[in-house]
Protein backbone atom coordinates (compact mmCIF):
# COMPACT_ATOMS: atom_id res chain seq x y z
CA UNK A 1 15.90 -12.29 15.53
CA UNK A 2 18.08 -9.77 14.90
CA UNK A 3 21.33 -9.15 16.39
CA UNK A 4 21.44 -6.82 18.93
CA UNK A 5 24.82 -5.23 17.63
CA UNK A 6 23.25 -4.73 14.19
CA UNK A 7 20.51 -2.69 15.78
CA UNK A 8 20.18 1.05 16.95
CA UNK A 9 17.35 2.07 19.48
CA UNK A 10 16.62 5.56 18.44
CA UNK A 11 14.42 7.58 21.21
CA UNK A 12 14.32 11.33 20.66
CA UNK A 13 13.08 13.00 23.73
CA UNK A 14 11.71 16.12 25.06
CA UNK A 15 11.23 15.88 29.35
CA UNK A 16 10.41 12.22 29.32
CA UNK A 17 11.67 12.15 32.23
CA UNK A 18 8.99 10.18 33.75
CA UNK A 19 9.31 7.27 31.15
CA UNK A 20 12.30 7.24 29.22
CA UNK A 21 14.40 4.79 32.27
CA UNK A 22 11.40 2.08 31.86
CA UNK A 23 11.72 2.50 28.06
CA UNK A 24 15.63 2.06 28.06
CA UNK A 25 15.68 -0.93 30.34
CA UNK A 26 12.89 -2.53 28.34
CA UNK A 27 15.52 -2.44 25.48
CA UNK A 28 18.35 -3.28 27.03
CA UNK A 29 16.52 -6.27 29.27
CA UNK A 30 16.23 -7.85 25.61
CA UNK A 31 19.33 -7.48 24.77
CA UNK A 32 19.45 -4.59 22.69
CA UNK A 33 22.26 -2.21 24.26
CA UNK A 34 22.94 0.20 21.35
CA UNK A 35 20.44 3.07 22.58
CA UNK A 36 20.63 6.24 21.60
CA UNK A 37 18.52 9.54 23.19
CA UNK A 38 18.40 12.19 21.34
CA UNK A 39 17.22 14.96 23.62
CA UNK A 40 16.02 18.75 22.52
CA UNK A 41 17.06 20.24 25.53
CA UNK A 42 14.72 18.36 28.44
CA UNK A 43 14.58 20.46 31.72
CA UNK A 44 13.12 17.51 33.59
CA UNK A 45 16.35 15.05 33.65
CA UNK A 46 15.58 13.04 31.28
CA UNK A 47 19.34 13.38 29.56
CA UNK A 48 20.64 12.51 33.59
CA UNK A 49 18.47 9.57 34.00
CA UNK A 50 19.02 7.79 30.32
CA UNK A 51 22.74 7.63 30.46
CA UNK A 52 22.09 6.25 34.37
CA UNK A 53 20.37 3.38 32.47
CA UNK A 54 23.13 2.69 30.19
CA UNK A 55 21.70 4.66 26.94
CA UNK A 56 24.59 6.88 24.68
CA UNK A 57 22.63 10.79 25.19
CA UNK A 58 23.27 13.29 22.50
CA UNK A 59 21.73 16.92 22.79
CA UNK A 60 20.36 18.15 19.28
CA UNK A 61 21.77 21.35 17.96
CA UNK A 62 18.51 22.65 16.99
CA UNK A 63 14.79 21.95 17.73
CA UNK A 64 12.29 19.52 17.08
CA UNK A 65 11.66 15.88 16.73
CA UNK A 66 12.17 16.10 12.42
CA UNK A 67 15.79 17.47 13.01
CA UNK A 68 16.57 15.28 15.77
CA UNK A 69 15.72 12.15 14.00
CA UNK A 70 18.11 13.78 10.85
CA UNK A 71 21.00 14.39 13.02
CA UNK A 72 20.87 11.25 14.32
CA UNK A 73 21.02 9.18 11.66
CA UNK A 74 24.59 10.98 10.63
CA UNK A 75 25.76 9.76 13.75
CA UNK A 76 24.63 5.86 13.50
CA UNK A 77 26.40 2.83 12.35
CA UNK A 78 24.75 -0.09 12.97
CA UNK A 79 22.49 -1.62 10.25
CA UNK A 80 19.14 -1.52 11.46
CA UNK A 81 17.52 1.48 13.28
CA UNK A 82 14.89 0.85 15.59
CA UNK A 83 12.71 4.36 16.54
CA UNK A 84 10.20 5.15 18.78
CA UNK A 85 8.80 8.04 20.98
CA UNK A 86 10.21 7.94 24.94
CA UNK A 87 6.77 8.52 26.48
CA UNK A 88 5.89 4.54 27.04
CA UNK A 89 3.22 4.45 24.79
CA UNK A 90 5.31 1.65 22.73
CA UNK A 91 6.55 -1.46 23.58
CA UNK A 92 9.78 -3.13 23.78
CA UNK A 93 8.28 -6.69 23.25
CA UNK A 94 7.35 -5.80 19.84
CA UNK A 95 10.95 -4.92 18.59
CA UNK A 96 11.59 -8.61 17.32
CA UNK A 97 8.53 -7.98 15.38
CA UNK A 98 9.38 -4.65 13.72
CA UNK A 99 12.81 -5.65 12.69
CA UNK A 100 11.84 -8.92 11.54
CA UNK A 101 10.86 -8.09 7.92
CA UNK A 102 14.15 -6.05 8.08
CA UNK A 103 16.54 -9.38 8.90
CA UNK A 104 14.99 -11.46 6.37
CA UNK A 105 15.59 -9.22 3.51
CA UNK A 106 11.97 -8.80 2.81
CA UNK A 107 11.56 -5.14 3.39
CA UNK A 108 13.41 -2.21 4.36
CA UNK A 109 11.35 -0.08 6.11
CA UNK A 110 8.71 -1.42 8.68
CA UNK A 111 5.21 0.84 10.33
CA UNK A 112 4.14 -0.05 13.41
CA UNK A 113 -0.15 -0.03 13.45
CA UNK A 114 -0.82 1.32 16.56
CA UNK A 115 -4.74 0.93 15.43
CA UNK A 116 -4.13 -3.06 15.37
CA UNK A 117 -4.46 -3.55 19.17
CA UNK A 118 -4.67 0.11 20.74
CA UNK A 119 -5.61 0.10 24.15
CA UNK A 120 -8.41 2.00 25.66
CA UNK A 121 -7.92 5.94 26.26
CA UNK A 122 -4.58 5.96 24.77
CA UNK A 123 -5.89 8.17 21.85
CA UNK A 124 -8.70 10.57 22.05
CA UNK A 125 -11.64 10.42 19.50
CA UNK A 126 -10.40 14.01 17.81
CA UNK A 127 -6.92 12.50 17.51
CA UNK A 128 -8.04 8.95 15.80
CA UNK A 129 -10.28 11.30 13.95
CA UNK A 130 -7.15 13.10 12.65
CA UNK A 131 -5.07 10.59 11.83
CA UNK A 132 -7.72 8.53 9.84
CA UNK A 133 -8.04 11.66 7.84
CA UNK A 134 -4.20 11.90 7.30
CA UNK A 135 -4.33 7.97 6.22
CA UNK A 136 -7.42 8.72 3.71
CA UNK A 137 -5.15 11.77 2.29
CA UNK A 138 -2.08 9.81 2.05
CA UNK A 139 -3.62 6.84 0.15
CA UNK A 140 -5.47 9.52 -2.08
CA UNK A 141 -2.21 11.40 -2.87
CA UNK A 142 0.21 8.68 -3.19
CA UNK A 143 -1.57 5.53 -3.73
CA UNK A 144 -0.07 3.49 -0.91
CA UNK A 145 -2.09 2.40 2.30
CA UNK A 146 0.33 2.13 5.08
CA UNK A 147 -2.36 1.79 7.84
CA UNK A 148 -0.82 3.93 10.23
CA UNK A 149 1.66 6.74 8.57
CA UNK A 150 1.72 8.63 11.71
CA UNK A 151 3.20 5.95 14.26
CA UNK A 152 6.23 6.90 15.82
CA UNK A 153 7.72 3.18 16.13
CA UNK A 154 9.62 2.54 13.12
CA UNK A 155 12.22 0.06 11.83
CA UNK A 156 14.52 0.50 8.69
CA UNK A 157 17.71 0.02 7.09
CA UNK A 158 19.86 2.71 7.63
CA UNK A 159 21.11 2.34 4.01
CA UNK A 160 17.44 3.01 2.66
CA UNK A 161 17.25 6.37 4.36
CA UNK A 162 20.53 7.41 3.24
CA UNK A 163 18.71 9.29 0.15
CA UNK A 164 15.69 10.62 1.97
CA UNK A 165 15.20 13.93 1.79
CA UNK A 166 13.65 14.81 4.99
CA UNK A 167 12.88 18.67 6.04
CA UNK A 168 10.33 18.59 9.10
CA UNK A 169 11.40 19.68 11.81
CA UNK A 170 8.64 18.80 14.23
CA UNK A 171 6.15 15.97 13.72
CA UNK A 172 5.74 15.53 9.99
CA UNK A 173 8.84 13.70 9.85
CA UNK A 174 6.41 10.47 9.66
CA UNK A 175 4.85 11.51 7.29
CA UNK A 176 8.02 12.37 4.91
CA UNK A 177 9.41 9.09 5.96
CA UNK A 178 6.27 7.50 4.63
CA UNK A 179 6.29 9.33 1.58
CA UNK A 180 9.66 9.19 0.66
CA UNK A 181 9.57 5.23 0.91
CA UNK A 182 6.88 5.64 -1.74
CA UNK A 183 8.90 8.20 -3.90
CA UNK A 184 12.30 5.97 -3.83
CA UNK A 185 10.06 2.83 -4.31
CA UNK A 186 11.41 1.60 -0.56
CA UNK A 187 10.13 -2.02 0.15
CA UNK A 188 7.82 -1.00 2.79
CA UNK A 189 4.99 -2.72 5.35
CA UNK A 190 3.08 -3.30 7.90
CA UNK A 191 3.20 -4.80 11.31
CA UNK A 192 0.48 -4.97 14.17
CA UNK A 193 2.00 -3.65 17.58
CA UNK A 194 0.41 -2.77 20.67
CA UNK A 195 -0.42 1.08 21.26
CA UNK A 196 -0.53 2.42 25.39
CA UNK A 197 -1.90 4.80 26.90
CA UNK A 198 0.44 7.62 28.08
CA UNK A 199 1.58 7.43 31.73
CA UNK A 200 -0.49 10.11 33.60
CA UNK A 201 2.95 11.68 35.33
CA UNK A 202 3.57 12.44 31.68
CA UNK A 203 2.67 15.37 29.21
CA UNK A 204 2.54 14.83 25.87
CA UNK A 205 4.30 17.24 23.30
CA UNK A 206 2.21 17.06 20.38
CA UNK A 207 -0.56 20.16 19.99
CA UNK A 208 -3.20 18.47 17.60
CA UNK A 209 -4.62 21.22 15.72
CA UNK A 210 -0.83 23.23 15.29
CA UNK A 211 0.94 19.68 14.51
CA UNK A 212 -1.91 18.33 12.67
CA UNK A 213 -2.27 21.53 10.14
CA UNK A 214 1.55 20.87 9.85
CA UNK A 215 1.47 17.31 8.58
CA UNK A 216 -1.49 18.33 6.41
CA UNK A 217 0.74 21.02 4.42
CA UNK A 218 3.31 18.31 4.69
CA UNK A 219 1.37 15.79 2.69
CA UNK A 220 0.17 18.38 0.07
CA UNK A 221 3.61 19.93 -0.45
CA UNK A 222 5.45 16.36 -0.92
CA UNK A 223 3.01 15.73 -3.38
CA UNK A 224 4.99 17.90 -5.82
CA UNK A 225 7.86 15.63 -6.42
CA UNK A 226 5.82 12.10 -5.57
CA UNK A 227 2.25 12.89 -7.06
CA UNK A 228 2.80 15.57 -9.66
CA UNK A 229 -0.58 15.66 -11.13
CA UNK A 230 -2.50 15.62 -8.16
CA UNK A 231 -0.52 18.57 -6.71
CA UNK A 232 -0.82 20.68 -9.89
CA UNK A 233 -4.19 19.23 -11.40
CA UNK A 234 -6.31 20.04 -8.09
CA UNK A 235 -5.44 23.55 -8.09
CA UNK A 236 -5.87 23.71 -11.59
CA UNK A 237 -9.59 21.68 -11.24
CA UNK A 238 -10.12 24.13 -8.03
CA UNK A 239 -9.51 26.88 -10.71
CA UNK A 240 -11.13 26.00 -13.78
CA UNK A 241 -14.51 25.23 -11.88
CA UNK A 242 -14.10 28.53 -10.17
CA UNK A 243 -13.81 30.21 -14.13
CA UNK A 244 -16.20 28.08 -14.97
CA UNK A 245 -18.86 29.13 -12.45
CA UNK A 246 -18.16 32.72 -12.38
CA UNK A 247 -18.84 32.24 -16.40
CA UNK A 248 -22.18 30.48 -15.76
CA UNK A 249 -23.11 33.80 -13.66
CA UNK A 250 -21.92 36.04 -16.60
CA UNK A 251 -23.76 34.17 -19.24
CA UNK A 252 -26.48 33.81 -16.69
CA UNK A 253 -26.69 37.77 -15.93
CA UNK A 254 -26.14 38.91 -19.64
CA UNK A 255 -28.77 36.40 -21.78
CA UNK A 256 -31.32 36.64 -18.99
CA UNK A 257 -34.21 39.10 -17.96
CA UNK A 258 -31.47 41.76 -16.61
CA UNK A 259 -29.14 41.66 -19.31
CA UNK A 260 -26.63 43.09 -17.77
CA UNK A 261 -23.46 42.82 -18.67
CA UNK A 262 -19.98 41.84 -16.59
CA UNK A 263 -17.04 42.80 -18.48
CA UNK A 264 -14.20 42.45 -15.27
CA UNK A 265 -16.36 39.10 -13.90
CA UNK A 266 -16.01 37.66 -17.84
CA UNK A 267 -12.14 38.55 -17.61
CA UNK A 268 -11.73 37.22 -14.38
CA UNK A 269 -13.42 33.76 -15.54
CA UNK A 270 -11.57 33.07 -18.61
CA UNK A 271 -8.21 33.77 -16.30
CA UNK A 272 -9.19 31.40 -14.13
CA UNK A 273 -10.19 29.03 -16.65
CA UNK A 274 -7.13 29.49 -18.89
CA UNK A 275 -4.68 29.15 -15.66
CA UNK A 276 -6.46 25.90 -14.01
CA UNK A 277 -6.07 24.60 -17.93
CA UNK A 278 -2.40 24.96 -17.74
CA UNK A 279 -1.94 23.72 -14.27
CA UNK A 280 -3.66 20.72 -15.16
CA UNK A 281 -0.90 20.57 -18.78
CA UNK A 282 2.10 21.16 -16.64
CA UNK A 283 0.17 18.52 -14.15
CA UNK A 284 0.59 15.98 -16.56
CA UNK A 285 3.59 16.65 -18.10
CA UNK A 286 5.53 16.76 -14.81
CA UNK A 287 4.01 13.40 -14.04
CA UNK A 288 5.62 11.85 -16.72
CA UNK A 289 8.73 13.35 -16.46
CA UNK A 290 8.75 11.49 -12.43
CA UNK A 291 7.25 7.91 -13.81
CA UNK A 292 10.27 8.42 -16.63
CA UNK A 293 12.97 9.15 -13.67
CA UNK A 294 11.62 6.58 -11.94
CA UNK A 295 11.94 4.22 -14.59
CA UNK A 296 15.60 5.15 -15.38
CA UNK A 297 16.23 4.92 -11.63
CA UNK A 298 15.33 1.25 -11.17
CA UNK A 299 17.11 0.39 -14.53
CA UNK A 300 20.52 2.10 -12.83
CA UNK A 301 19.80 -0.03 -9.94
């Protein structure tokens, strides 16, 4: 077990006001005092009621959960950093197990799988739906299967995030945790926790289809510096077998029955042909220039 003065209990919050006392005192009860709530500007209370239950508040000075969870982090000391969301969904029981991978040197950055034991109703179908998706298109990107890259309880050295270049400002701050762990080569895994429903006094603050087309972008955009080749080559693929079609129709129209010819349709095909060929080149070539920094970078360390 960890000790409780080499631990930080991040919540960020948003009118939790419902939960966030329970989820405090479920820390504290176990011994781990150093709380910290950082709140985007609750109406509700919920700054009032976490200090009454012994938590250190700070107000954000801008928006979202991304850019809370980056100002805090400037502000912390203590070794480990415990997160999670104030709603109730996680549970305090399961902080030994998220930070012990972190205590015994094994990893440095721990996922909580909510799918592992999740209890009924505390995800709907569209939302499981959505976050299996995300899963499938992180492992396809960057070759890692973290199980869950969208849980909100987290555990990691705060050394290890020191480097991280996180930019979200809303919800796809999970997701560039998760993918700069794979870009920086972060010892990284896996533990089962348990995953509850919401408390029905409570509203949730993530929109599915607004957050979810966020993290999606996310994924493809980080995919630039961590996945080169996939970012470039599958616009360049996308591309070529657009050329490549439209040139099919051309040679299609022009040595069939019609003959007909398609002069700005040819010129459009080879364009697309010749650009998705050089998106793929630069594709590649940027790849090797990351697995080359990446080399150097373990051989500094």
């Amino acid at each position: 077990m960890a000790d409780s003065e080499d631990v930080c209990v991040l919540i960020p919050t948003l009118n939790e006001a419902e939960t966030i006392g329970e989820v405090i005192d479920g820390f504290t009860d176990r011994g781990y005092e150093n709380v910290l709530v950082v709140d985007g500007n609750s109406s509700d209370g919920t700054t009032d009621i976490a200090s009454d239950h012994g938590a250190r508040v700070m107000c954000q000075s801008g928006s979202g959960k991304g850019q809370a969870v980056r100002e805090a982090i400037q502000h912390i000391e203590a070794e480990y950093v415990l997160m999670l969301d104030g709603d109730g969904t996680y549970r305090p029981e399961d902080a030994d197990a998220m930070l012990e991978p972190l205590v015994n040197g094994e990893y440095e950055h721990v996922i909580g799988d909510r799918f592992a034991d999740m209890e009924e109703g505390a995800m709907s179908r569209f939302n499981e739906f959505g976050n299996g998706l995300f899963n499938w298109v992180f492992r396809t990107i960057h070759g890692k299967d973290f199980e869950d890259i969208l849980s909100g309880y987290r555990a990691f050295t705060r050394e290890s995030v020191e480097n991280f270049y996180l930019d979200a400002d809303g919800f796809g701050v999970e997701t560039e945790l998760a993918v700069e762990c794979v870009k920086h080569g972060v010892p990284t895994t896996v533990v089962p926790i348990r995953y509850e429903a919401r408390p029905d006094e409570s509203d949730t603050n993530l929109h599915p289809i607004r957050d979810g087309g966020v993290i999606l972008i996310t994924l493809y955009q980080l995919a630039k510096t961590s996945n080169p080749l996939f970012y470039f080559g599958s616009v360049g693929v996308l591309s070529s077998l657009i050329g490549v079609i439209i040139g099919a129709y051309v040679g299609y129209e022009w040595f069939g029955p019609a003959n007909t010819s398609h002069e700005v349709l040819a010129i459009v095909a080879a364009f697309a042909i010749l650009f998705g060929v050089q998106l793929l080149m630069f594709g590649v070539l940027s790849d090797l220039i990351v697995t080359l920094h990446r080399e150097q970078m373990r051989r500094m360390k």
